[in-house]
Protein backbone atom coordinates (compact mmCIF):
# COMPACT_ATOMS: atom_id res chain seq x y z
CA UNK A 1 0.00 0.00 0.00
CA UNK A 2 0.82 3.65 -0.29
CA UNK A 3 1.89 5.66 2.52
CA UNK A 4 -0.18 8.48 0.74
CA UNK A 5 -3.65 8.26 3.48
CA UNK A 6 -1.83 7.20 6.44
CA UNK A 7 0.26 10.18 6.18
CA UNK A 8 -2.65 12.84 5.03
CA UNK A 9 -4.71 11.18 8.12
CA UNK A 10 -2.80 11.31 10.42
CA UNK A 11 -1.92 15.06 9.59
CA UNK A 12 -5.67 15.79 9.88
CA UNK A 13 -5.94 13.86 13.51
CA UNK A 14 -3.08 15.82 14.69
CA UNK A 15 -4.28 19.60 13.32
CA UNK A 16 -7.69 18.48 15.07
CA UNK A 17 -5.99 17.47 18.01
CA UNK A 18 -4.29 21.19 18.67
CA UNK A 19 -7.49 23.12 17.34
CA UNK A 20 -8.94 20.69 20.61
CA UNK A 21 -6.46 22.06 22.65
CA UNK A 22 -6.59 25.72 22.10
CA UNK A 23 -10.26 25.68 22.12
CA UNK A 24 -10.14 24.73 25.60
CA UNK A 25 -8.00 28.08 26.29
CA UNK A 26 -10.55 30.90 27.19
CA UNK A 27 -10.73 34.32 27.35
CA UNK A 28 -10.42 36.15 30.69
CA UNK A 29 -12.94 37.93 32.56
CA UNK A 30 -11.89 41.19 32.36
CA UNK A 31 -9.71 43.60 30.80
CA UNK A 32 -6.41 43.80 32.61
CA UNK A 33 -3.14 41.93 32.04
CA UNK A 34 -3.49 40.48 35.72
CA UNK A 35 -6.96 38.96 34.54
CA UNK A 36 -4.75 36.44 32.46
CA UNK A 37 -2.64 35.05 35.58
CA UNK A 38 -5.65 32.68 36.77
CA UNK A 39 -5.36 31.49 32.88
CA UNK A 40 -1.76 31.02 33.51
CA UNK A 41 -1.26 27.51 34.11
CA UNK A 42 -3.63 26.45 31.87
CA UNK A 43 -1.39 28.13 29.11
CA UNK A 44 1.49 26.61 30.46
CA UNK A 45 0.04 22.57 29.93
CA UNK A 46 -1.30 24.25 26.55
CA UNK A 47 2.17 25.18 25.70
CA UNK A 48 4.30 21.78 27.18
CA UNK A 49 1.22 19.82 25.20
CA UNK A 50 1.53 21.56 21.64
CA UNK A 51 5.06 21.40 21.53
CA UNK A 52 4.41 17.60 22.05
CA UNK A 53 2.09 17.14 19.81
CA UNK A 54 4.43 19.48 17.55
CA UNK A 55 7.30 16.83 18.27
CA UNK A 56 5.05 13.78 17.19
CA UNK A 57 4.10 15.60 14.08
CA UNK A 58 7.60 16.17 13.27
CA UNK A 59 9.15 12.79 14.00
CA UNK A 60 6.06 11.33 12.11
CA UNK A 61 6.60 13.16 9.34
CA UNK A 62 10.45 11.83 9.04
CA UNK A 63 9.66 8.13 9.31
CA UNK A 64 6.85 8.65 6.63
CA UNK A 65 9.78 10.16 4.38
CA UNK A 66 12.03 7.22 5.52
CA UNK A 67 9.15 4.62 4.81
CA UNK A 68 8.24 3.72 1.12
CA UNK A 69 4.97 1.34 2.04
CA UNK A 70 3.06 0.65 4.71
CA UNK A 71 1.08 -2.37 5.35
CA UNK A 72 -2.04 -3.12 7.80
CA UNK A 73 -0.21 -3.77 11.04
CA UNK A 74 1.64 -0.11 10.35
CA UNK A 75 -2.03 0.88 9.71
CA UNK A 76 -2.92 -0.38 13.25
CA UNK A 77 -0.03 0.93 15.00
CA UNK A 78 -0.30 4.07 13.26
CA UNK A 79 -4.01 4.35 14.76
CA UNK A 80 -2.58 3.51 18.07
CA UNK A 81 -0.25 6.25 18.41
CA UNK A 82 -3.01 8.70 17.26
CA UNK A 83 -5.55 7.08 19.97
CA UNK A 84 -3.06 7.99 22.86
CA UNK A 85 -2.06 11.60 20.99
CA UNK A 86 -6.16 12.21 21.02
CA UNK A 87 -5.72 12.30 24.83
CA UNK A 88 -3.56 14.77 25.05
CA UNK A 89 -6.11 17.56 25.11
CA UNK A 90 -8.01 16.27 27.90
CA UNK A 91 -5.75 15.41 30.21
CA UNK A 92 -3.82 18.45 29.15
CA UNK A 93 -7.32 20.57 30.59
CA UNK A 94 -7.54 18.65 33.37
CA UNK A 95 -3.95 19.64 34.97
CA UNK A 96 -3.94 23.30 33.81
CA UNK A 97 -7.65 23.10 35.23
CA UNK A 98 -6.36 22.01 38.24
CA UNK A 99 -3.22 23.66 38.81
CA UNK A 100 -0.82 20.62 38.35
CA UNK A 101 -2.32 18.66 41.04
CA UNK A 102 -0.93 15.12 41.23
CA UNK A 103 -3.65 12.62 39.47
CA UNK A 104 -3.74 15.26 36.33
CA UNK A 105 -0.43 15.12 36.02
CA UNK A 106 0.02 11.33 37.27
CA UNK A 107 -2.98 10.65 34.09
CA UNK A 108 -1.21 13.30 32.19
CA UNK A 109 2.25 11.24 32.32
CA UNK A 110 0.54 8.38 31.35
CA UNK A 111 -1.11 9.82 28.32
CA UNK A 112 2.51 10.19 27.48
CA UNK A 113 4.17 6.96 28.12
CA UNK A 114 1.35 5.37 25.93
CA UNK A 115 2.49 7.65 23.18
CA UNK A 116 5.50 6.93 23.70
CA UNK A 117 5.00 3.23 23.78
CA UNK A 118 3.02 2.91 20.38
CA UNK A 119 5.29 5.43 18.77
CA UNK A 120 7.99 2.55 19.28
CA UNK A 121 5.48 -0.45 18.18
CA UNK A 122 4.69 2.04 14.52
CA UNK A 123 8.47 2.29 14.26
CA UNK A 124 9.17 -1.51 14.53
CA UNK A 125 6.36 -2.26 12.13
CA UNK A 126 7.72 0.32 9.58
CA UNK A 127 11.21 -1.51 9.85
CA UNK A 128 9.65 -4.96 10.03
CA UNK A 129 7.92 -3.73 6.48
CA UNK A 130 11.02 -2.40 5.43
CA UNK A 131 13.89 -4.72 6.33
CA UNK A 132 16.86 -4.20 9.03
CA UNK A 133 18.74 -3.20 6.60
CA UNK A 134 16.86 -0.27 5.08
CA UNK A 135 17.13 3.67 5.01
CA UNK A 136 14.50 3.83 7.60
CA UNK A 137 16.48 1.18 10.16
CA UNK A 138 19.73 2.79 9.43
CA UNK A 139 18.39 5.75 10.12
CA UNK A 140 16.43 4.68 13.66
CA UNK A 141 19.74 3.09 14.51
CA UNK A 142 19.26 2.22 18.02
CA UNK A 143 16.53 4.79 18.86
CA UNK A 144 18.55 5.90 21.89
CA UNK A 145 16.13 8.84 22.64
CA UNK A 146 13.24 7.11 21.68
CA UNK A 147 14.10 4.57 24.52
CA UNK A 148 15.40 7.45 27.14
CA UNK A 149 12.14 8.95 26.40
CA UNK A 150 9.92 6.11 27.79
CA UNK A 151 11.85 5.31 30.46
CA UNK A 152 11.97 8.96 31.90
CA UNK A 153 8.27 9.20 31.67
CA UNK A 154 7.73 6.27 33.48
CA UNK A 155 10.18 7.57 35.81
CA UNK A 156 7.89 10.89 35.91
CA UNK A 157 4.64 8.42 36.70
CA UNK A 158 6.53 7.20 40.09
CA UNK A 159 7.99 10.21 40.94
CA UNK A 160 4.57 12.32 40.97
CA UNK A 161 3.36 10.19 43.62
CA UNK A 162 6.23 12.09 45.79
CA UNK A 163 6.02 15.72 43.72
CA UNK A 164 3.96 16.82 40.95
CA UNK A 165 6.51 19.38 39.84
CA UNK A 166 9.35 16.61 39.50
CA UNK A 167 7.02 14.93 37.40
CA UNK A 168 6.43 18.31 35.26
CA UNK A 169 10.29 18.84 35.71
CA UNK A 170 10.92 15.53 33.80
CA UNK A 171 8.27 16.18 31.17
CA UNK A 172 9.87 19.04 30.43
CA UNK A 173 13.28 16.92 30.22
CA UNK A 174 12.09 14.65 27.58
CA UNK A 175 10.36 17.52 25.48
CA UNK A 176 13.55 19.69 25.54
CA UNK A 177 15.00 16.36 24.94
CA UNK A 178 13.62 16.41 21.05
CA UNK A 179 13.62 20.06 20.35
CA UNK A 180 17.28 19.61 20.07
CA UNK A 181 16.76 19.10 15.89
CA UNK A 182 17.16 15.37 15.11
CA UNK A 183 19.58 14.95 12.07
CA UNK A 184 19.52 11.07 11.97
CA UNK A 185 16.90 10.67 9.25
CA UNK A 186 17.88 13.91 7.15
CA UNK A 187 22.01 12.39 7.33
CA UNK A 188 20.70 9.13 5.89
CA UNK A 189 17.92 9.90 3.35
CA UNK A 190 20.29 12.49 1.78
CA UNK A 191 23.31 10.10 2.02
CA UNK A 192 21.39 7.33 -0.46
CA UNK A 193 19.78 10.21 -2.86
């Protein structure tokens, strides 16, 4: 099969996704700059949750250039990763609704371990479909981050039990994590063109 819908779908699920997300940002009562500091941490989750989402999008987007088919299981996974990415919003209301309070957060760290999680299944399917040996492997290599990723938001999970803002403080980590520009799959598709 052609990559063509997943990759126009999935596109579509992720725009709707962050039009969820800011529509749940609302306009203060009032017309004075400290009527927007009750809004504040709402703003804030908005902000940690669209750069997410905006990192998702992003690495998406270069295994869809790295793949050249896709197949029903990458179908299924690819639906999987865009089930957990649909909670985002939500639980992304609920903390900033709640000021960070530790089952929003706790849920919210979840929400992103799942992600994570079926981010990793879509990428072994794509290199199942596409052989060890292909661009899209070689470019994955060992998916150190990918891996560091998972593991610190499961850390995050334990440690809200203890602190909410550790939790937030590791969220953070992972984000910042992959806004550091990712050069694997760019080095390797341009290497075989």
């Amino acid at each position: 099969m052609e990559k063509g819908r997943l990759e126009a779908f999935s596109d579509g699920v992720i725009a709707v996704i962050i039009t969820i997300m800011v529509l749940e940002l609302h306009v203060p009562h009032g017309n004075q700059l400290a009527d927007l500091v009750p809004l504040l941490p709402k703003f804030l989750c908005y902000v940690l949750s669209f750069i997410n989402v905006g990192l998702y999008w992003n690495n998406h987007h270069h295994l869809m250039q790295a793949a050249k088919h896709v197949n029903g299981r990458i179908l299924w996974a690819n639906l999987h990763v865009l089930f957990w990415m649909s909670l985002i919003p939500v639980t992304t209301d609920w903390m900033g609704e709640n000021h960070f309070a530790q089952t929003p957060v706790i849920l919210y760290g979840v929400v992103l371990l799942m992600c994570g999680v079926a981010y990793s299944f879509l990428v072994k399917a794509l290199i199942a479909k596409h052989g060890k040996d292909s661009v899209l492997a070689q470019a994955i290599g060992r998916d150190k981050k990918g891996n560091i990723s998972v593991l610190l938001y499961a850390l995050a999970i334990a440690l809200a039990f203890i602190s909410s803002w550790i939790a937030m403080g590791l969220y953070l980590t992972v984000a910042a994590m992959w806004l550091i520009p990712d050069t694997r799959f760019e080095k390797i598709i341009y290497q075989k063109k």
